[in-house]
C-alpha atoms as a PDB file:
ATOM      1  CA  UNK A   1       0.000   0.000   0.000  1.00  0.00           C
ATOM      2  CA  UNK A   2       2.549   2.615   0.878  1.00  0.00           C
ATOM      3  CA  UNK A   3       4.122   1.932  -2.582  1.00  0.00           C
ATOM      4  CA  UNK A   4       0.768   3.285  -3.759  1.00  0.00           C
ATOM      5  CA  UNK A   5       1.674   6.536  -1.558  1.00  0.00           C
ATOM      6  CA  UNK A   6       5.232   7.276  -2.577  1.00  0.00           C
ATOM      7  CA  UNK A   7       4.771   6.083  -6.187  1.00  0.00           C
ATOM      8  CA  UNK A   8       2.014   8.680  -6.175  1.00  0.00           C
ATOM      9  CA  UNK A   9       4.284  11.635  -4.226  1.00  0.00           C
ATOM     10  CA  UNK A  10       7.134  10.872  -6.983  1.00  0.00           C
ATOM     11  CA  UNK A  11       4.477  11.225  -9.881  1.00  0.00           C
ATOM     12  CA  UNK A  12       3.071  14.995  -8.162  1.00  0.00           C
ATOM     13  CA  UNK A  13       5.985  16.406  -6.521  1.00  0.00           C
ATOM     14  CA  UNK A  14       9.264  14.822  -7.925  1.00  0.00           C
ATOM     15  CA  UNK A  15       9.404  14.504 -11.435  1.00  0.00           C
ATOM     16  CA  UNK A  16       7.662  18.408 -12.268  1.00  0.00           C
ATOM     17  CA  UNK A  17      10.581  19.772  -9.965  1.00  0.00           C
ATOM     18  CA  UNK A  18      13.279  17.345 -11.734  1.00  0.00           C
ATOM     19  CA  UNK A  19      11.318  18.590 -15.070  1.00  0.00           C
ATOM     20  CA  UNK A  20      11.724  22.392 -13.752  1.00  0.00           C
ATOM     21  CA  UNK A  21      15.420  21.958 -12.766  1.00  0.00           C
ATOM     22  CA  UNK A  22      16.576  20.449 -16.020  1.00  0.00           C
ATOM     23  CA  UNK A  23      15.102  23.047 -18.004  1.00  0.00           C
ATOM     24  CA  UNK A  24      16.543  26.226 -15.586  1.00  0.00           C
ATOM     25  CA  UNK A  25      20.497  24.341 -16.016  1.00  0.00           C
ATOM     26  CA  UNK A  26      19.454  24.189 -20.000  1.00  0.00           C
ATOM     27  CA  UNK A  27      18.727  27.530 -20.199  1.00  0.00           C
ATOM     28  CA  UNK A  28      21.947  28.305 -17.970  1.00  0.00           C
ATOM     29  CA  UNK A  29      23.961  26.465 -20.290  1.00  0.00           C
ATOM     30  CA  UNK A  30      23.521  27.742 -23.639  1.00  0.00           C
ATOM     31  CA  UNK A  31      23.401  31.187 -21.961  1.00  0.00           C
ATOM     32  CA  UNK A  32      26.866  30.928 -20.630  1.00  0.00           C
ATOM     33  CA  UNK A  33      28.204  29.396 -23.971  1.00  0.00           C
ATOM     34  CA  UNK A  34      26.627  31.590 -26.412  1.00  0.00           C
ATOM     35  CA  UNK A  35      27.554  35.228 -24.372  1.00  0.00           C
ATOM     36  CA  UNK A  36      31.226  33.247 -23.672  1.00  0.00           C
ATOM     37  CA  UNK A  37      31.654  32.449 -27.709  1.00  0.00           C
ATOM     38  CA  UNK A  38      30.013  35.910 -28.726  1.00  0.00           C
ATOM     39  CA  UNK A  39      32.664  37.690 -25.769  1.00  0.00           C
ATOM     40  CA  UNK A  40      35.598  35.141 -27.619  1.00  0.00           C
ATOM     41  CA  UNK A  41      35.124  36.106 -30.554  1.00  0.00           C
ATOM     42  CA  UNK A  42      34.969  40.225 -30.025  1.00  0.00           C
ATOM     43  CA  UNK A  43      38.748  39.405 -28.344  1.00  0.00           C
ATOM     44  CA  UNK A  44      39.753  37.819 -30.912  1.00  0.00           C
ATOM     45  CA  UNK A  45      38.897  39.978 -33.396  1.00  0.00           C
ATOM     46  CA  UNK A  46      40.948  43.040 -31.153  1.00  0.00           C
ATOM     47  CA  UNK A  47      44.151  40.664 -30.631  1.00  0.00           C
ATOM     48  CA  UNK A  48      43.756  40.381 -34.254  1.00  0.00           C
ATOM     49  CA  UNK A  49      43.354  44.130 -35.034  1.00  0.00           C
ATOM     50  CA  UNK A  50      46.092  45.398 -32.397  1.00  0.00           C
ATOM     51  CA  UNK A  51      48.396  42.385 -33.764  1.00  0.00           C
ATOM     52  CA  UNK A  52      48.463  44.141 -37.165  1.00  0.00           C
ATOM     53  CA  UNK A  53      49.354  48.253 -35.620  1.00  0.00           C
ATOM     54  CA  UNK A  54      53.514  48.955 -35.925  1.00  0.00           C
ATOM     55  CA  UNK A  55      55.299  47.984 -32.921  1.00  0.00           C
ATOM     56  CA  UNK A  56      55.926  51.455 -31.559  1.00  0.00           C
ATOM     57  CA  UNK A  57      52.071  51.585 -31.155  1.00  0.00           C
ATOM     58  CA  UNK A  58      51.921  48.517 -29.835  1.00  0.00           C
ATOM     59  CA  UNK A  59      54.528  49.369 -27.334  1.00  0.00           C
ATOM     60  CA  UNK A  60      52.516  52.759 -26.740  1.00  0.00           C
ATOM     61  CA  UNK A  61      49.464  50.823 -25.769  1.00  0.00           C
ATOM     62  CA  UNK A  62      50.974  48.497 -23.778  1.00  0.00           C
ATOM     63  CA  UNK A  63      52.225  51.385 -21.717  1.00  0.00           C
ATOM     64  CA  UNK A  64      48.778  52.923 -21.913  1.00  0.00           C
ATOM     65  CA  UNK A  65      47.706  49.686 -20.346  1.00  0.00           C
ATOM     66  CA  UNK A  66      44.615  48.886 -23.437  1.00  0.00           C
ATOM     67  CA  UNK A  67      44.460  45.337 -23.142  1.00  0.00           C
ATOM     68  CA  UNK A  68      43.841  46.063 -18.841  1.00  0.00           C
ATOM     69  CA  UNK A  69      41.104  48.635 -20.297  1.00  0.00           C
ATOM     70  CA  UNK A  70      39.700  46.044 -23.091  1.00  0.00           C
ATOM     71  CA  UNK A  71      39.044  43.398 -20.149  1.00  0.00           C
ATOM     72  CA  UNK A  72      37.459  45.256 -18.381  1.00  0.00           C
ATOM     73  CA  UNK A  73      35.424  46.305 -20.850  1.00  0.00           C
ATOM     74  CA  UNK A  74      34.753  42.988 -21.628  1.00  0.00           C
ATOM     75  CA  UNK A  75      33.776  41.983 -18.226  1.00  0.00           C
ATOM     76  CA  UNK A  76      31.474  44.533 -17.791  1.00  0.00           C
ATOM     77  CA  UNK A  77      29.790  42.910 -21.407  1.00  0.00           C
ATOM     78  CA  UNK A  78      29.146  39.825 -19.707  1.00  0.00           C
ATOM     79  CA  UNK A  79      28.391  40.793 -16.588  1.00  0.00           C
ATOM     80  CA  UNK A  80      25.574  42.944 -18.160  1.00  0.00           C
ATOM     81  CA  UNK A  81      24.456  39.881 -20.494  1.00  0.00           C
ATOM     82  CA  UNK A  82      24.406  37.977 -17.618  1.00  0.00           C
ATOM     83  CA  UNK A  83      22.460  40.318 -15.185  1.00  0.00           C
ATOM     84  CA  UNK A  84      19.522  40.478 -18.241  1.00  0.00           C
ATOM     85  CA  UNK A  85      19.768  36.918 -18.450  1.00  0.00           C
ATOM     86  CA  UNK A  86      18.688  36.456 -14.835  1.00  0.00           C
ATOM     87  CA  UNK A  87      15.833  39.258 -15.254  1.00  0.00           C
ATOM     88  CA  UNK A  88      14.753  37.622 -18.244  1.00  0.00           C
ATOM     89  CA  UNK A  89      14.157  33.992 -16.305  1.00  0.00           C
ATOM     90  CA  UNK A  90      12.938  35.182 -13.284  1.00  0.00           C
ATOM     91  CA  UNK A  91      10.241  37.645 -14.702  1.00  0.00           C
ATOM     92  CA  UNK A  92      11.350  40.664 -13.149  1.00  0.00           C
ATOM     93  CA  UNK A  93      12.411  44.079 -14.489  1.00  0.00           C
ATOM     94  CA  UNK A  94      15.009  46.352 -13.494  1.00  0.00           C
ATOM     95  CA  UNK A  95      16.892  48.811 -14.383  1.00  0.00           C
ATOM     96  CA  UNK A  96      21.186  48.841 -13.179  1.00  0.00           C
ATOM     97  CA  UNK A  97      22.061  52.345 -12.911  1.00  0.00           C
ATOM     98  CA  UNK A  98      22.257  53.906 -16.292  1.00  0.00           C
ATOM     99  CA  UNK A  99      24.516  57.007 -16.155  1.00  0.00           C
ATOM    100  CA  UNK A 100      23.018  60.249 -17.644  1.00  0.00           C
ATOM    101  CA  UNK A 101      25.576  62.866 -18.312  1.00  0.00           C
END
C-alpha cells in the first residue's frame, strides 16, 4: 500500500521539480556558452586588429595599459548579459544604474 503513496508523491511532486530543474540548467547552459563564444570572438577579433598596428604603437598601448582597459570592458559585457539573463528567467524588471551625463 505505501508503494501506492510514494509512487504517487514521486508522480506529483518529484518529477515536475526534476522537469523544472533540467530546463533552468538548460537555459543556464547555452546562456553561458553563447555570451562566452560571442565575448571570444569580439577578443579575438581586437588581438587580431592590435596584432596588425607597428610595434611602436603597440609598445605605446601596452604602456597605456589597453588590453587592462579592453578586459574590463569585456567583463562589464558579460556581466551585463548575464544580469539580463537572470531578469529575463525570473520575470522581473530592473533597471542597473544607467549614467546620464
Amino acid at each position: 500500500m505505501w508503494f501506492y503513496y510514494a509512487f504517487s508523491f514521486l508522480s506529483f511532486v518529484l518529477i515536475p521539480l526534476v522537469n523544472m530543474v533540467l530546463r533552468a540548467l538548460g537555459i543556464g547552459v547555452m546562456s553561458y556558452i553563447g555570451i562566452n563564444l560571442a565575448i571570444n570572438a569580439a577578443k579575438d577579433h581586437l588581438i587580431a586588429a592590435l596584432g596588425g598596428m607597428p610595434i611602436q604603437v603597440q609598445q605605446i598601448l601596452g604602456l597605456a595599459n589597453v588590453d587592462v582597459a579592453v578586459n574590463i570592458v569585456l567583463s562589464a559585457v558579460t556581466t551585463r548579459f548575464i544580469l539580463n539573463g537572470v531578469n529575463k528567467l525570473s520575470g522581473r524588471k530592473k533597471k542597473y544604474g544607467v549614467l546620464e551625463a
